[in-house]
N, C-alpha and C. Protein backbone atom coordinates (compact mmCIF):
# COMPACT_ATOMS: atom_id res chain seq x y z
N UNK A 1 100.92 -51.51 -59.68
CA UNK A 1 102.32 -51.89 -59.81
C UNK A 1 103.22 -50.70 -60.10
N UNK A 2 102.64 -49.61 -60.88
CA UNK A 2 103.59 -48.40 -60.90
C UNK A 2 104.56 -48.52 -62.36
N UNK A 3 104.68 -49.33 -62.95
CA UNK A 3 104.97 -49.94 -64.21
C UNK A 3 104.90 -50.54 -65.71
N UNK A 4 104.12 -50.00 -66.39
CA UNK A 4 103.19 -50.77 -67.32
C UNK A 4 104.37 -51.89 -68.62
N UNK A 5 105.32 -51.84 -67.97
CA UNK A 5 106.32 -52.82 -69.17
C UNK A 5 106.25 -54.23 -68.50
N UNK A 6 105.75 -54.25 -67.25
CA UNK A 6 105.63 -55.51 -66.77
C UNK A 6 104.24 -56.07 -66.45
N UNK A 7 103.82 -57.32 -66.92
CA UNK A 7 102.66 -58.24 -67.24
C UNK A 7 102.67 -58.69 -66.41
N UNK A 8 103.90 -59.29 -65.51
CA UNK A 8 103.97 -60.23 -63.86
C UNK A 8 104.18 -59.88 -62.72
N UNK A 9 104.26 -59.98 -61.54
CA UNK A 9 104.64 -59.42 -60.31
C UNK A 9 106.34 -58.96 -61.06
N UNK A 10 106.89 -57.30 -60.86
CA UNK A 10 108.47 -56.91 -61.44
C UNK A 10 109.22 -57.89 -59.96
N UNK A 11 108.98 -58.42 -58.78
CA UNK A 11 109.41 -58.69 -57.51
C UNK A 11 109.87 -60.60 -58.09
N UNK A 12 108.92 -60.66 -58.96
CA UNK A 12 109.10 -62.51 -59.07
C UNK A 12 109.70 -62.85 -60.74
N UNK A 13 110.01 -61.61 -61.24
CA UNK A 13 110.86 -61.15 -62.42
C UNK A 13 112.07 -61.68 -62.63
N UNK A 14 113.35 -62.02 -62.81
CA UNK A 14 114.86 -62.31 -62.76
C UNK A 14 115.13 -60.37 -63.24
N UNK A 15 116.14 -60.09 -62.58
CA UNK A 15 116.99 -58.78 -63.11
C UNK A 15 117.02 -58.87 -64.91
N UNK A 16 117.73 -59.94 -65.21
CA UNK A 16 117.95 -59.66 -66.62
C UNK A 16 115.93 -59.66 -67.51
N UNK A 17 115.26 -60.03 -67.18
CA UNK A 17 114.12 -60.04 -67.38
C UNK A 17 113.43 -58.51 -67.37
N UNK A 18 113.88 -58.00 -66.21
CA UNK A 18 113.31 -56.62 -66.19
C UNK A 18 113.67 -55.68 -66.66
N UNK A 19 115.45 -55.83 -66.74
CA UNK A 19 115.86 -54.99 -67.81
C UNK A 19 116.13 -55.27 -68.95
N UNK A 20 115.18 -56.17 -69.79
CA UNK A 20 114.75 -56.43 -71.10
C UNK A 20 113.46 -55.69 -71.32
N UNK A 21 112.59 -55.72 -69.88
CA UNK A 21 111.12 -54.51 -70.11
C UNK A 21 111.82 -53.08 -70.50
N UNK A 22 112.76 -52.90 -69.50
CA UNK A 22 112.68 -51.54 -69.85
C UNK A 22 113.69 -51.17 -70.92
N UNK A 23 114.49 -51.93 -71.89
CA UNK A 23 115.06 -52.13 -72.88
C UNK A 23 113.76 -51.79 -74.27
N UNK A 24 112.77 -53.02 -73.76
CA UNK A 24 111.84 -52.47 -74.66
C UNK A 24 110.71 -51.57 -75.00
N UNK A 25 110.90 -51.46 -73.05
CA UNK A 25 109.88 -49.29 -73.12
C UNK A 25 110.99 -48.40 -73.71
N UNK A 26 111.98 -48.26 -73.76
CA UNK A 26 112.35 -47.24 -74.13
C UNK A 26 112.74 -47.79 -75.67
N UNK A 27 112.88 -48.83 -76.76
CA UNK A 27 112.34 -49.16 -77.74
C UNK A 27 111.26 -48.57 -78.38
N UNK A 28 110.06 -48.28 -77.65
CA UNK A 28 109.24 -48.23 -77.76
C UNK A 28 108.97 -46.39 -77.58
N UNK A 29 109.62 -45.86 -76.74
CA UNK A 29 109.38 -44.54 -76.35
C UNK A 29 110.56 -43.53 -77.72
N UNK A 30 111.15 -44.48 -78.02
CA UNK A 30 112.37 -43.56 -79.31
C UNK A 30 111.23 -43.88 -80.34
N UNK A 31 110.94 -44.89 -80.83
CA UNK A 31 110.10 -45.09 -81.86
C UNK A 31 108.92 -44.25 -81.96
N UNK A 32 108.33 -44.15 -81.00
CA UNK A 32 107.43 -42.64 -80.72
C UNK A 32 107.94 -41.46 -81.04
N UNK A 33 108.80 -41.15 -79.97
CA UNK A 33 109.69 -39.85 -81.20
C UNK A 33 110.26 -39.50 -82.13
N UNK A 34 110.48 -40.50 -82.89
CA UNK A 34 110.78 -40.19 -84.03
C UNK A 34 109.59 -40.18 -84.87
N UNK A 35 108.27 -40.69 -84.70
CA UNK A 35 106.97 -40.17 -85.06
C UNK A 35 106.46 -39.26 -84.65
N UNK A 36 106.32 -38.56 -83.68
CA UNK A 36 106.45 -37.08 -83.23
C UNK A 36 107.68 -35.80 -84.27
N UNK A 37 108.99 -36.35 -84.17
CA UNK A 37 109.31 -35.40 -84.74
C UNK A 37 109.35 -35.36 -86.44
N UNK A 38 108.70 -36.32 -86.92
CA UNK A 38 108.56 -36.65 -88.09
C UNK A 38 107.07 -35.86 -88.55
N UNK A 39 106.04 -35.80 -87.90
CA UNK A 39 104.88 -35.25 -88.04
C UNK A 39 105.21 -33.61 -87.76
N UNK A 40 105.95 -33.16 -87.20
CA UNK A 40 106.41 -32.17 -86.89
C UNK A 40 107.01 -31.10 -87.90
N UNK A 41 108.17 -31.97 -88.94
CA UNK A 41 108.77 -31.42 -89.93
C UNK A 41 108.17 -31.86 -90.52
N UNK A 42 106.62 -32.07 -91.33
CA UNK A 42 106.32 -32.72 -91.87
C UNK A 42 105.32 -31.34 -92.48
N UNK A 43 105.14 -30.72 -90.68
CA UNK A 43 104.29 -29.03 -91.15
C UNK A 43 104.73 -27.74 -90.53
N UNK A 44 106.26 -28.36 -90.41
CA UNK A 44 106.99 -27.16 -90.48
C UNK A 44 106.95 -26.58 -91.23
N UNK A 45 107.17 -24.83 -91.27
CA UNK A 45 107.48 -24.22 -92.49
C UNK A 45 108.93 -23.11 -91.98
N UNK A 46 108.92 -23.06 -91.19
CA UNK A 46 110.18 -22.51 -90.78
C UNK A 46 111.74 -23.09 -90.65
N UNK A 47 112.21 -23.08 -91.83
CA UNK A 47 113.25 -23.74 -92.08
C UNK A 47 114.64 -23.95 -91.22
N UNK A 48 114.65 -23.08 -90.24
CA UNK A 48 115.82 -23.25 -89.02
C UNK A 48 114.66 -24.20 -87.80
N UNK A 49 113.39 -23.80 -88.02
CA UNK A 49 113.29 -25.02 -87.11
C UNK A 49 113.15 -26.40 -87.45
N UNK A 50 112.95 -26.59 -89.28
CA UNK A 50 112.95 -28.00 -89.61
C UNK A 50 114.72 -28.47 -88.99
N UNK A 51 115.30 -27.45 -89.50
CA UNK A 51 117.22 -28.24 -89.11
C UNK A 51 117.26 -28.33 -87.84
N UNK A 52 116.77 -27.64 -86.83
CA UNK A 52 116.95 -28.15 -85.31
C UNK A 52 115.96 -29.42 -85.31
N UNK A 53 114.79 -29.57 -85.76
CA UNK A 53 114.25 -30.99 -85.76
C UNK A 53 114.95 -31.79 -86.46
N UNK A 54 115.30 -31.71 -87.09
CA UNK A 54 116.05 -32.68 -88.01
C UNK A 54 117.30 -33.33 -87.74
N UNK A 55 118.20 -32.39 -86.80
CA UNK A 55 119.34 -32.64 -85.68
C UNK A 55 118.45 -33.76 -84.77
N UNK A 56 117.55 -32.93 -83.71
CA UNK A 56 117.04 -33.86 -82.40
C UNK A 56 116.73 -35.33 -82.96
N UNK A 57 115.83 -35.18 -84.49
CA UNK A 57 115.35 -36.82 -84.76
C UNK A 57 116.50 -37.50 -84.92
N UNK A 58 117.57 -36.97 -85.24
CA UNK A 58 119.39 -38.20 -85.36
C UNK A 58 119.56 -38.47 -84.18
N UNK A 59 119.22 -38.09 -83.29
CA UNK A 59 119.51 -38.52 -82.06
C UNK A 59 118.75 -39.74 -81.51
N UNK A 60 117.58 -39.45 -81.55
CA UNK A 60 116.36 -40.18 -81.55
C UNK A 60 116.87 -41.85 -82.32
N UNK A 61 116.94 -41.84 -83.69
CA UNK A 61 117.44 -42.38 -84.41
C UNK A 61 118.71 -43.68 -83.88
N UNK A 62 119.20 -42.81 -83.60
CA UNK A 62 120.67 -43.72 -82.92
C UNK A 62 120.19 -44.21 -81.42
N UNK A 63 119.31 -43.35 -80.59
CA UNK A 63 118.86 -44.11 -79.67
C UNK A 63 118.31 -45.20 -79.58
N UNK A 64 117.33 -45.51 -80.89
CA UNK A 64 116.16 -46.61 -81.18
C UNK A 64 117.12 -47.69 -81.80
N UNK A 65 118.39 -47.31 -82.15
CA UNK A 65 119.40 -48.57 -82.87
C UNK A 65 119.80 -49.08 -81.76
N UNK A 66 120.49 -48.17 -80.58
CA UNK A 66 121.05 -48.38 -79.65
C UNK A 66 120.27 -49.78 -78.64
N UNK A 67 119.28 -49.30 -78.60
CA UNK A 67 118.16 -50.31 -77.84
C UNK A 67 117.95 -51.56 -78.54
N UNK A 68 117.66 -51.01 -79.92
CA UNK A 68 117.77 -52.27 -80.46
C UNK A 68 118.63 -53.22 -80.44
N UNK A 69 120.12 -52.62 -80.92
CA UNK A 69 121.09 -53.81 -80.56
C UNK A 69 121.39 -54.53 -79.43
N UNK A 70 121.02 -53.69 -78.26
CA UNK A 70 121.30 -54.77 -76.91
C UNK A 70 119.95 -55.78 -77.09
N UNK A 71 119.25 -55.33 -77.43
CA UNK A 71 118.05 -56.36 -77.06
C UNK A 71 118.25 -57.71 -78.11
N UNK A 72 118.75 -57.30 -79.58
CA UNK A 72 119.09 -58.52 -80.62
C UNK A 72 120.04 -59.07 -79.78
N UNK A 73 121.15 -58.04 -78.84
CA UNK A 73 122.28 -59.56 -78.50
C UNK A 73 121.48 -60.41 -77.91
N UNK A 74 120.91 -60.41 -76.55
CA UNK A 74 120.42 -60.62 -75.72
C UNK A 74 119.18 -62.03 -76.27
N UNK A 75 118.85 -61.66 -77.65
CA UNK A 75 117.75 -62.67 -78.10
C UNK A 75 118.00 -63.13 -79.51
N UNK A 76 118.73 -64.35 -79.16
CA UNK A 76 119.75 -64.36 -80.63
C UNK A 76 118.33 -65.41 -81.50
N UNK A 77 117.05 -65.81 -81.33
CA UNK A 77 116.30 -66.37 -82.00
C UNK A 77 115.62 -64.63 -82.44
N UNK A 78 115.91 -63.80 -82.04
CA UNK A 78 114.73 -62.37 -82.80
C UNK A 78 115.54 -62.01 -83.61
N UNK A 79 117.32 -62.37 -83.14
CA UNK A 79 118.60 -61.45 -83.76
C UNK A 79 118.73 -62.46 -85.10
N UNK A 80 118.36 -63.47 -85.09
CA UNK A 80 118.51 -64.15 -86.06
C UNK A 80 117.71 -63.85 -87.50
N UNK A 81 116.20 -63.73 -87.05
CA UNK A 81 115.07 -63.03 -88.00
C UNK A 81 115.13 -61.83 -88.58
N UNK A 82 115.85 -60.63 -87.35
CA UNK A 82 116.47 -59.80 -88.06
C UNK A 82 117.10 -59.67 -89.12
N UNK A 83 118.20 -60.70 -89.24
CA UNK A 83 119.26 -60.61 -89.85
C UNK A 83 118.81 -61.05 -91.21
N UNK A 84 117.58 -61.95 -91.18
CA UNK A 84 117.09 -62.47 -92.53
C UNK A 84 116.08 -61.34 -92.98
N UNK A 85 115.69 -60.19 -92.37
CA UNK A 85 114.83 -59.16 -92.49
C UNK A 85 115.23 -58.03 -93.26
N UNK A 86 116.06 -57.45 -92.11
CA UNK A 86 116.91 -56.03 -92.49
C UNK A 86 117.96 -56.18 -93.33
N UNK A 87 117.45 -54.69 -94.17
CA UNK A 87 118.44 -54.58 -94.92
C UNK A 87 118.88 -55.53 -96.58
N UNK A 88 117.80 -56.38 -96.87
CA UNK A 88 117.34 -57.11 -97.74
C UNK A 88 117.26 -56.69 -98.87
N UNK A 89 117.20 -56.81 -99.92
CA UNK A 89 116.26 -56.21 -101.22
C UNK A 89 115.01 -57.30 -101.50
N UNK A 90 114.31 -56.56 -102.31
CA UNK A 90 113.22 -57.67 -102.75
C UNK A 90 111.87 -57.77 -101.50
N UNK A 91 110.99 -58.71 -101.10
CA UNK A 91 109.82 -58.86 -100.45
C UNK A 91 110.34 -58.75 -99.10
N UNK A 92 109.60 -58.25 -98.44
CA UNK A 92 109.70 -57.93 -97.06
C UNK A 92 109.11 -58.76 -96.33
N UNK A 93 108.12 -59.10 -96.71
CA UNK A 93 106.84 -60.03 -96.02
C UNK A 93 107.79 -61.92 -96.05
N UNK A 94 108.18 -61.43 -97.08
CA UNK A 94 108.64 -63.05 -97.53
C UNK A 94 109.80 -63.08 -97.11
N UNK A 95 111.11 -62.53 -96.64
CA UNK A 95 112.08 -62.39 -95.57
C UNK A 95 111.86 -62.46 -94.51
N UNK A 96 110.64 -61.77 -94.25
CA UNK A 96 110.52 -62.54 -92.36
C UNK A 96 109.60 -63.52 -92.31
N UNK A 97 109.08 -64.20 -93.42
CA UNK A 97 108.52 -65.81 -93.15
C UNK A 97 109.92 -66.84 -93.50
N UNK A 98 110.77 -66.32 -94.37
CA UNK A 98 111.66 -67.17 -94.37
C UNK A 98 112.57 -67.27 -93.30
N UNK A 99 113.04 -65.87 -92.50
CA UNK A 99 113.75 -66.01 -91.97
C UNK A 99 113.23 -66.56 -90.45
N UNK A 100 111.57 -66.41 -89.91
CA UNK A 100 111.30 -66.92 -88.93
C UNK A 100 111.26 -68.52 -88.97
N UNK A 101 111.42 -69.04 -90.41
CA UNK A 101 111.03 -70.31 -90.12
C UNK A 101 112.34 -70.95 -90.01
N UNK A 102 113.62 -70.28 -90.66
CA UNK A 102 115.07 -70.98 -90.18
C UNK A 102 115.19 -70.72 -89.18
N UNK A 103 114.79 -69.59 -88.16
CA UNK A 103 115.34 -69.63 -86.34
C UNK A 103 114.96 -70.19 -85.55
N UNK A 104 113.78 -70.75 -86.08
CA UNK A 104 112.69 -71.13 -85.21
C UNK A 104 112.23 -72.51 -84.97
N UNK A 105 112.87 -73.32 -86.54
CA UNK A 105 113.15 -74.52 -87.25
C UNK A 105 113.35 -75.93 -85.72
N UNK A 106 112.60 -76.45 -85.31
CA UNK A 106 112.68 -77.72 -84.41
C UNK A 106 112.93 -76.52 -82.96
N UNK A 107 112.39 -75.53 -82.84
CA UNK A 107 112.39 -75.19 -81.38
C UNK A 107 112.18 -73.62 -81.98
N UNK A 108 112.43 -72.70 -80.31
CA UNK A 108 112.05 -71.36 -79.99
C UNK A 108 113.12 -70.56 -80.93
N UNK A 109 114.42 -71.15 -80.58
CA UNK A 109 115.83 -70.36 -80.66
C UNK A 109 116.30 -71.43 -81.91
N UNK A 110 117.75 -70.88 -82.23
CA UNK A 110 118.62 -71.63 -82.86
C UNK A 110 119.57 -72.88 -82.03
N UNK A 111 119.32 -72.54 -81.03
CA UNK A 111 120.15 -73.34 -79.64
C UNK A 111 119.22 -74.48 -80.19
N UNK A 112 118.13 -74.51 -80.22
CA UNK A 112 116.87 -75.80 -79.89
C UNK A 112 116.62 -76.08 -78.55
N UNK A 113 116.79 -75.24 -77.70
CA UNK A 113 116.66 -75.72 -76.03
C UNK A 113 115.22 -74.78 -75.67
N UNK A 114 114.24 -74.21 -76.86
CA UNK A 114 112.85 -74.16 -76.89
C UNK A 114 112.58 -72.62 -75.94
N UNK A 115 113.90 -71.80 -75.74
CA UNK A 115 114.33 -70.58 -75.14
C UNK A 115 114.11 -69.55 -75.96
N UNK A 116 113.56 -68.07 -75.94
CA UNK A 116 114.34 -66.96 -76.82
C UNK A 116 115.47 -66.56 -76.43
N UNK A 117 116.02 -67.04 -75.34
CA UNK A 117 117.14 -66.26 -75.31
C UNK A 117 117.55 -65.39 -74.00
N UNK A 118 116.42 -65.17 -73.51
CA UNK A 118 116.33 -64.14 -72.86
C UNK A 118 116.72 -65.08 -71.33
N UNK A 119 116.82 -65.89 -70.90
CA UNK A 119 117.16 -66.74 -69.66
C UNK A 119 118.56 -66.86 -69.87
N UNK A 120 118.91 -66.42 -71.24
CA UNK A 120 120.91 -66.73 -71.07
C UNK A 120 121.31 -65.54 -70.64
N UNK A 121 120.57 -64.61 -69.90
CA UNK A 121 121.32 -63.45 -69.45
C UNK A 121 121.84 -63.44 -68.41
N UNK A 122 121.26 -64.47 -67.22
CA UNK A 122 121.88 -64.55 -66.47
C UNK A 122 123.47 -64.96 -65.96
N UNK A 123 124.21 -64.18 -65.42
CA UNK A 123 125.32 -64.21 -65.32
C UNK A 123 126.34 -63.48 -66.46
N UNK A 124 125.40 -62.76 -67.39
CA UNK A 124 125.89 -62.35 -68.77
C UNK A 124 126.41 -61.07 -67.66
């Protein structure tokens, strides 16, 4: 297939479907670099090259938000869990059991039409 973000024929895909794969390869490819450049300054010892790493990972950084937020609009039952997740004080574990079980509560989504979300892109 030439593609590894897609599990199905990319040809019998919807558009908004495929560019949710590659929404979440490159999710996936910032989150890598910023573990790369984190292991990096981690045994740096040359202090002008920790600040040029330390510049590139902000970038990195804002990329992996960037991705992220289109993909929460796009899936308002994940954007929802989020929201009971991030940014919290207190248990972590116990914010995303609480918050998966209000989005998720009598269906997939908050809609209740048993969707993540990801089929309302069309025409978006």
């Amino acid at each position: 297939m030439g593609f590894d973000q897609y599990h199905e024929p990319p040809d019998e895909l919807p558009a908004t479907t495929r560019t949710f794969a590659r929404l979440c390869a490159s999710l996936t490819e910032e989150a890598e670099a910023i573990g790369w450049y984190e292991q990096r300054i981690a045994i740096e010892t040359d202090p002008e090259a920790v600040a040029v790493m330390r510049d590139a990972v902000g970038e990195e950084y804002k990329h992996f938000s960037m991705d992220l937020e289109f993909l929460l609009r796009r899936t308002p039952a994940w954007r929802e869990i989020a929201q009971g997740i991030l940014f919290q004080p207190g248990d972590i574990v116990e914010h995303g059991e609480e918050a998966e079980e209000e989005a998720l509560e009598g269906g997939a989504d908050s809609s209740g039409d048993g969707s993540l979300g990801i089929g309302g892109l069309r025409g978006a």
